[in-house]
Protein backbone atom coordinates (compact mmCIF):
# COMPACT_ATOMS: atom_id res chain seq x y z
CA UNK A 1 0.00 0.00 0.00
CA UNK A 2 2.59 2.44 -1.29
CA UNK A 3 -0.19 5.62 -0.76
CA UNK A 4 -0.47 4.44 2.74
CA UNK A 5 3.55 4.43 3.28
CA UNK A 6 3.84 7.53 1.76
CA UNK A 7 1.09 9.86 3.63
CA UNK A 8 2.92 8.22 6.79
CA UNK A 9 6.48 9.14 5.53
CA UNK A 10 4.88 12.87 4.68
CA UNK A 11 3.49 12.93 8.08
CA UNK A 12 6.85 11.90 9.95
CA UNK A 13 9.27 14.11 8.22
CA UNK A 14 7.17 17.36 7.62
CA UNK A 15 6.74 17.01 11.78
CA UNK A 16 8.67 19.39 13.62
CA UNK A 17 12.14 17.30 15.13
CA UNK A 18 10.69 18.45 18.39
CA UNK A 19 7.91 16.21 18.11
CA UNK A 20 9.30 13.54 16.56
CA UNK A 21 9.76 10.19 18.39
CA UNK A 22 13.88 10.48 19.90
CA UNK A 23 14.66 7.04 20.86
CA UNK A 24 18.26 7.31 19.04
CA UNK A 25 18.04 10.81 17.25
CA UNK A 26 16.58 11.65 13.81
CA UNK A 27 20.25 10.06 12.60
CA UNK A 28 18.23 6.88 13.05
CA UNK A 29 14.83 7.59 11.50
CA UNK A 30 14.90 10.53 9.59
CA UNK A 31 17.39 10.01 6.80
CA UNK A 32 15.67 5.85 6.26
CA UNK A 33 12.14 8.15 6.00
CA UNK A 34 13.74 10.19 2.95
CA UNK A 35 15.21 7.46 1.43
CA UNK A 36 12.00 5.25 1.16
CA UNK A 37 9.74 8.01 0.21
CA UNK A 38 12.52 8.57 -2.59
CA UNK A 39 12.08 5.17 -3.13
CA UNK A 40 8.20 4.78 -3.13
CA UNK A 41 7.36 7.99 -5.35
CA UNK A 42 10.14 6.85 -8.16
CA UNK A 43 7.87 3.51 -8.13
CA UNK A 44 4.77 5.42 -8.77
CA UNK A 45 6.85 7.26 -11.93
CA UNK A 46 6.40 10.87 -9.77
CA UNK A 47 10.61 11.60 -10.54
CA UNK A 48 10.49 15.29 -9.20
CA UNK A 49 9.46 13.55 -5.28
CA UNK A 50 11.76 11.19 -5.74
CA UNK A 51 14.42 13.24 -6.67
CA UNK A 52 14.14 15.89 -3.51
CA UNK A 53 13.84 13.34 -1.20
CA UNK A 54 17.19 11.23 -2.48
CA UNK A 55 18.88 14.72 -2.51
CA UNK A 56 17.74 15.25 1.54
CA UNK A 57 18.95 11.12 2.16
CA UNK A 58 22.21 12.03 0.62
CA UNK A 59 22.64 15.39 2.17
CA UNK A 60 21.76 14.05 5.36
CA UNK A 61 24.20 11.00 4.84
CA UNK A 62 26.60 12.55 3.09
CA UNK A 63 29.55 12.37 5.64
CA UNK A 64 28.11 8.78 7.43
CA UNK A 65 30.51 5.78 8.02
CA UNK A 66 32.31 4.06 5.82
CA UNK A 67 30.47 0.78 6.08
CA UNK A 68 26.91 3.06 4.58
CA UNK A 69 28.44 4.69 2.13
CA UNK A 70 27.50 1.88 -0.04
CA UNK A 71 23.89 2.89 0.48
CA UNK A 72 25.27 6.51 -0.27
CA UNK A 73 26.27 5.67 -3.38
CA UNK A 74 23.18 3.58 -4.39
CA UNK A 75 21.03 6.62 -3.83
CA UNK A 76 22.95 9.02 -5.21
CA UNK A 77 23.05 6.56 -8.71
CA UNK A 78 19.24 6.63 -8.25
CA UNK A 79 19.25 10.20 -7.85
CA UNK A 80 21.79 10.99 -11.06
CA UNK A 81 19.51 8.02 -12.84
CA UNK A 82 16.21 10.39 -12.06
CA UNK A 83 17.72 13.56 -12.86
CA UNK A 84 19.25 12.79 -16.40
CA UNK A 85 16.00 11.14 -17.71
């Protein structure tokens, strides 16, 4: 239920950080909330939301550990992918 996923997403990262759940920091939600709504808008062909939302996962990312760089990379292919179509 992609539509489902996605109003959720919305809902979680338009909320103010203040009222966001903290367990471990927005380091641990936030930046997995961009990069699935990046991922569930390019699956419903909508490349301009999928686009901004890689581009906040990477930004956000940008600078993590070595070992997720990997995922880095994979999003910002996706995001180059989008952008040159």
């Amino acid at each position: 239920m992609p539509d489902s996923a996605i109003a959720s997403l919305e809902r979680f990262v338009a909320t103010p950080s203040w009222f966001r759940p903290r367990l471990q920091g927005d380091g641990l939600y936030l930046a997995p909330a961009y990069k699935r709504l990046g991922e569930l808008y390019e699956g419903k062909g909508d490349r301009a939301n999928a686009a901004s939302y890689y581009g906040k996962f990477v930004d956000l990312w940008n600078g993590a550990d070595p070992d997720l760089q990997p995922t880095v990379r994979d999003v910002r292919a996706r995001l180059v992918r989008l952008t040159n179509q």
